[in-house]
Protein backbone atom coordinates (compact mmCIF):
# COMPACT_ATOMS: atom_id res chain seq x y z
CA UNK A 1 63.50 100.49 123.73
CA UNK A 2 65.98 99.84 120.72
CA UNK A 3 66.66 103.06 118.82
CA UNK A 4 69.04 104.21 116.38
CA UNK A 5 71.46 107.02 116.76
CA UNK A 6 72.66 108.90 113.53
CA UNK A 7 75.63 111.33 113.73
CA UNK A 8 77.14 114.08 111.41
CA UNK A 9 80.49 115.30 111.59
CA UNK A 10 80.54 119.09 111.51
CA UNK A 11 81.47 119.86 107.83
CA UNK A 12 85.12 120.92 107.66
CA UNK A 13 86.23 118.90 110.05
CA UNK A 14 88.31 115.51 110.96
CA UNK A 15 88.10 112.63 112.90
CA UNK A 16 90.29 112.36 115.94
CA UNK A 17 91.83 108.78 116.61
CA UNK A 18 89.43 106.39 114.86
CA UNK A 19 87.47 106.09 111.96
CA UNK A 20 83.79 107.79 112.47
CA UNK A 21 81.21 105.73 112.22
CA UNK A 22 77.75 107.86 111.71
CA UNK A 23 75.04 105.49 113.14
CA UNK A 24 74.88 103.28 116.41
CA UNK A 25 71.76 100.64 117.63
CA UNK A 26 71.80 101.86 121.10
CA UNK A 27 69.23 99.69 124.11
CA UNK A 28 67.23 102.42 126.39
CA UNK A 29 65.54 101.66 129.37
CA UNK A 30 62.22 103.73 130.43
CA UNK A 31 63.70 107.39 131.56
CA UNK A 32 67.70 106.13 130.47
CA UNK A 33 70.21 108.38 128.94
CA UNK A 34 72.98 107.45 126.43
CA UNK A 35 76.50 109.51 125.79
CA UNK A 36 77.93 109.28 122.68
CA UNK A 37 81.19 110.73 122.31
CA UNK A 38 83.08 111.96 119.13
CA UNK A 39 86.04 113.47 118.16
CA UNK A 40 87.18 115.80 115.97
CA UNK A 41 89.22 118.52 114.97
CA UNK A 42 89.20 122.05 112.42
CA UNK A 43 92.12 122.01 110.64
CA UNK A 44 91.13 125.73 109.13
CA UNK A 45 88.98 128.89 110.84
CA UNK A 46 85.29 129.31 109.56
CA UNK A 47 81.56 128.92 109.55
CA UNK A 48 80.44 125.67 109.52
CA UNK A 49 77.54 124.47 109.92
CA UNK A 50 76.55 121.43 111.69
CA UNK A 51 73.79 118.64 111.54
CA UNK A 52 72.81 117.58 114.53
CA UNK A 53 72.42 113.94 116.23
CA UNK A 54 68.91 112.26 115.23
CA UNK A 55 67.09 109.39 117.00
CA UNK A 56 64.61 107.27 115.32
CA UNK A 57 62.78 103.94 116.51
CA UNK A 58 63.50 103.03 113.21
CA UNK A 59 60.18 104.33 111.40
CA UNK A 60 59.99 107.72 113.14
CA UNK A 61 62.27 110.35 114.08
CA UNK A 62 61.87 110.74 118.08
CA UNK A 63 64.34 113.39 118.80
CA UNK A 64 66.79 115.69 117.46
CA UNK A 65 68.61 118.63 117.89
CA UNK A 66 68.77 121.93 116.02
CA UNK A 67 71.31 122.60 113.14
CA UNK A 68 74.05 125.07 114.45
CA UNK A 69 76.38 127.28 112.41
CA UNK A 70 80.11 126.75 114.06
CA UNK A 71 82.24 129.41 114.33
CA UNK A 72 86.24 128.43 114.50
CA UNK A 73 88.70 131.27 115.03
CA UNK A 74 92.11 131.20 115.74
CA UNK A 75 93.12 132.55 118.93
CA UNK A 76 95.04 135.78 119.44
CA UNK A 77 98.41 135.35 120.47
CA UNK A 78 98.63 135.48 124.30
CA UNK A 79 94.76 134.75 124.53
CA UNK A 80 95.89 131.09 124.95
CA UNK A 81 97.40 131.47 128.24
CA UNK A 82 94.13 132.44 129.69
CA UNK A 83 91.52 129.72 128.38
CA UNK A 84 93.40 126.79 128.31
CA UNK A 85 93.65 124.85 131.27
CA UNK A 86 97.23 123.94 131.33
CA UNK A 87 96.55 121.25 134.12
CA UNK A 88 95.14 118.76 132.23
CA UNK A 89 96.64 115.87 131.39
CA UNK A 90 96.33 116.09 127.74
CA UNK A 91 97.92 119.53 127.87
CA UNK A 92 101.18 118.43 129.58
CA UNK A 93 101.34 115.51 127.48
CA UNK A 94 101.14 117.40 124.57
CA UNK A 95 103.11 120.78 125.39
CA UNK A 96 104.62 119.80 129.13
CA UNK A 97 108.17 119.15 129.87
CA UNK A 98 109.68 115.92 131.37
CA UNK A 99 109.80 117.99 134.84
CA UNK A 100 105.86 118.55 134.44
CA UNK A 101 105.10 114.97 132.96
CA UNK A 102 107.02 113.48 135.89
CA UNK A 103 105.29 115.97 138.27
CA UNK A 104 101.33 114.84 137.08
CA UNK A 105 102.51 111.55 137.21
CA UNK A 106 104.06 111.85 141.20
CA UNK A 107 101.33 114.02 142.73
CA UNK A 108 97.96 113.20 140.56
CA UNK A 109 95.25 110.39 140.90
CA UNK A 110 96.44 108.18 138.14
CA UNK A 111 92.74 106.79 137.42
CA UNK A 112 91.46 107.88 134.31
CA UNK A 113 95.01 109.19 133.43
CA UNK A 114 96.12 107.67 130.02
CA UNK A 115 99.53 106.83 130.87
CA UNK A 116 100.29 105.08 127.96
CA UNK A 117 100.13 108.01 125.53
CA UNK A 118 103.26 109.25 127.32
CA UNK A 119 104.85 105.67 125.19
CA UNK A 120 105.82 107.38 122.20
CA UNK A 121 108.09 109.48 124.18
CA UNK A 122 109.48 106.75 126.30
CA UNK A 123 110.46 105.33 123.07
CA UNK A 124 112.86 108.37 122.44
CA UNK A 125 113.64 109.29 125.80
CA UNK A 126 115.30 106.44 128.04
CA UNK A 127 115.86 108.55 130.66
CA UNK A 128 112.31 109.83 130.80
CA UNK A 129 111.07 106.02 131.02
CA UNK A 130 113.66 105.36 134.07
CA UNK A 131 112.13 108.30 135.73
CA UNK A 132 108.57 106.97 134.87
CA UNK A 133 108.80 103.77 135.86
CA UNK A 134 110.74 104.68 139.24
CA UNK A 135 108.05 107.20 139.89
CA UNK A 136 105.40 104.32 138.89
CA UNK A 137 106.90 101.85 140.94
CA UNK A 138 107.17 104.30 143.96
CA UNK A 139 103.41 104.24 143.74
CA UNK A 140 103.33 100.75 143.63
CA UNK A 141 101.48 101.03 139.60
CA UNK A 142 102.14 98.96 137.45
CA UNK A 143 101.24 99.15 133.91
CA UNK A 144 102.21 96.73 131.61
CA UNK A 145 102.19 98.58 128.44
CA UNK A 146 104.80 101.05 129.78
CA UNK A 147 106.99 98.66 131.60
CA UNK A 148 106.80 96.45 127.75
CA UNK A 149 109.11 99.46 126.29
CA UNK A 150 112.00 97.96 128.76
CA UNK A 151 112.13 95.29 126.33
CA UNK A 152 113.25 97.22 123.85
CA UNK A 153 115.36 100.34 125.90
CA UNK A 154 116.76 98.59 129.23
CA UNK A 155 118.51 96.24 128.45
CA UNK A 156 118.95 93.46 130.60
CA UNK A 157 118.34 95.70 133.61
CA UNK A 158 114.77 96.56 132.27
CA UNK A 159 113.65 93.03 131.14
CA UNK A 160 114.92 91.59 134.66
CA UNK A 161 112.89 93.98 136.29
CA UNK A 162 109.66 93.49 134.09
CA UNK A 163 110.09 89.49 135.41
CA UNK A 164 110.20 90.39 138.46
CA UNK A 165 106.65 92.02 137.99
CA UNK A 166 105.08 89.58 135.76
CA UNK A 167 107.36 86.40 136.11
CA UNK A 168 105.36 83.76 137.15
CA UNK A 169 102.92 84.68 134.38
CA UNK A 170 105.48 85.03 131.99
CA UNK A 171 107.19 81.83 132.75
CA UNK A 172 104.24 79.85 132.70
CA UNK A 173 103.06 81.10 129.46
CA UNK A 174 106.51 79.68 128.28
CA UNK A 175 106.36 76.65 129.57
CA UNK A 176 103.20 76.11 128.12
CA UNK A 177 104.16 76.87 124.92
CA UNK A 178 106.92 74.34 124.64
């Protein structure tokens, strides 16, 4: 079944990391679910309220949720210690140290761990990226997006090592091109 999906941002809010687009086609099979997820942030505390997701087969709506008022607070200082989960990879990436980037990197499962948003800080930090990619390479990972910012912060020592991972490939491509 072919339905469309219409979404509201709450009011007062902003998209997180792309622009928002409000309505998706989405393909349903007899009994099927669909996850749509969105992003957003409030830059300010307040009541806001929200309109919810609609579905329509395109001449009728066929489900929907019910509006909601959302309340945003700040927290009370020391409050944040005990409801954020300070485990998560998006919390040490944001407000970890190198010792407890390079720890979630050593000891976690890195599937479904964004390891390139730790890039920007490579960028500023070549010791940081040494101790990445050692600790990556220890774990036999490779990841070509982080090992690319050799080419711009090892050196020779950094791009030889990057051909040794991806040489042949590289190389080829080269050849090909000439």
């Amino acid at each position: 079944m072919k339905l469309h999906l219409e979404l509201q941002l709450p009011q007062g809010t902003l998209p997180i990391y792309k622009p928002f687009e409000s309505g998706q086609d989405v393909e349903l099979d007899a009994h099927g679910t669909f996850q749509c997820k969105y992003l957003f942030y409030f830059p300010e505390e307040g009541d806001y309220p929200h309109y919810p997701a609609h579905v329509s087969d395109y001449d009728d709506i066929v489900a929907y949720a019910s509006p909601s008022v959302l309340k945003v607070r700040a927290l009370e200082p020391g409050h944040l210690q005990s409801t954020v989960d300070t485990t998560t990879w998006n919390y040490v990436l944001s407000r970890g140290s190198h010792d407890d980037v390079l720890k979630k990197l050593a000891n976690d499962p890195l599937e479904g761990l964004l390891v390139e948003l730790l890039i920007p800080r490579l960028y500023r930090d070549r010791e940081l990226f040494t101790k990445v990619t050692n600790i990556l390479r220890n774990r036999y990972e490779y990841i070509d997006r982080i090992w690319s910012v050799s080419l711009v912060l090892s050196g020779e020592a950094g791009k030889d090592q990057r051909m040794q991972l991806v040489g042949e490939y590289v190389a080829n491509q080269a050849i090909a091109q000439k």
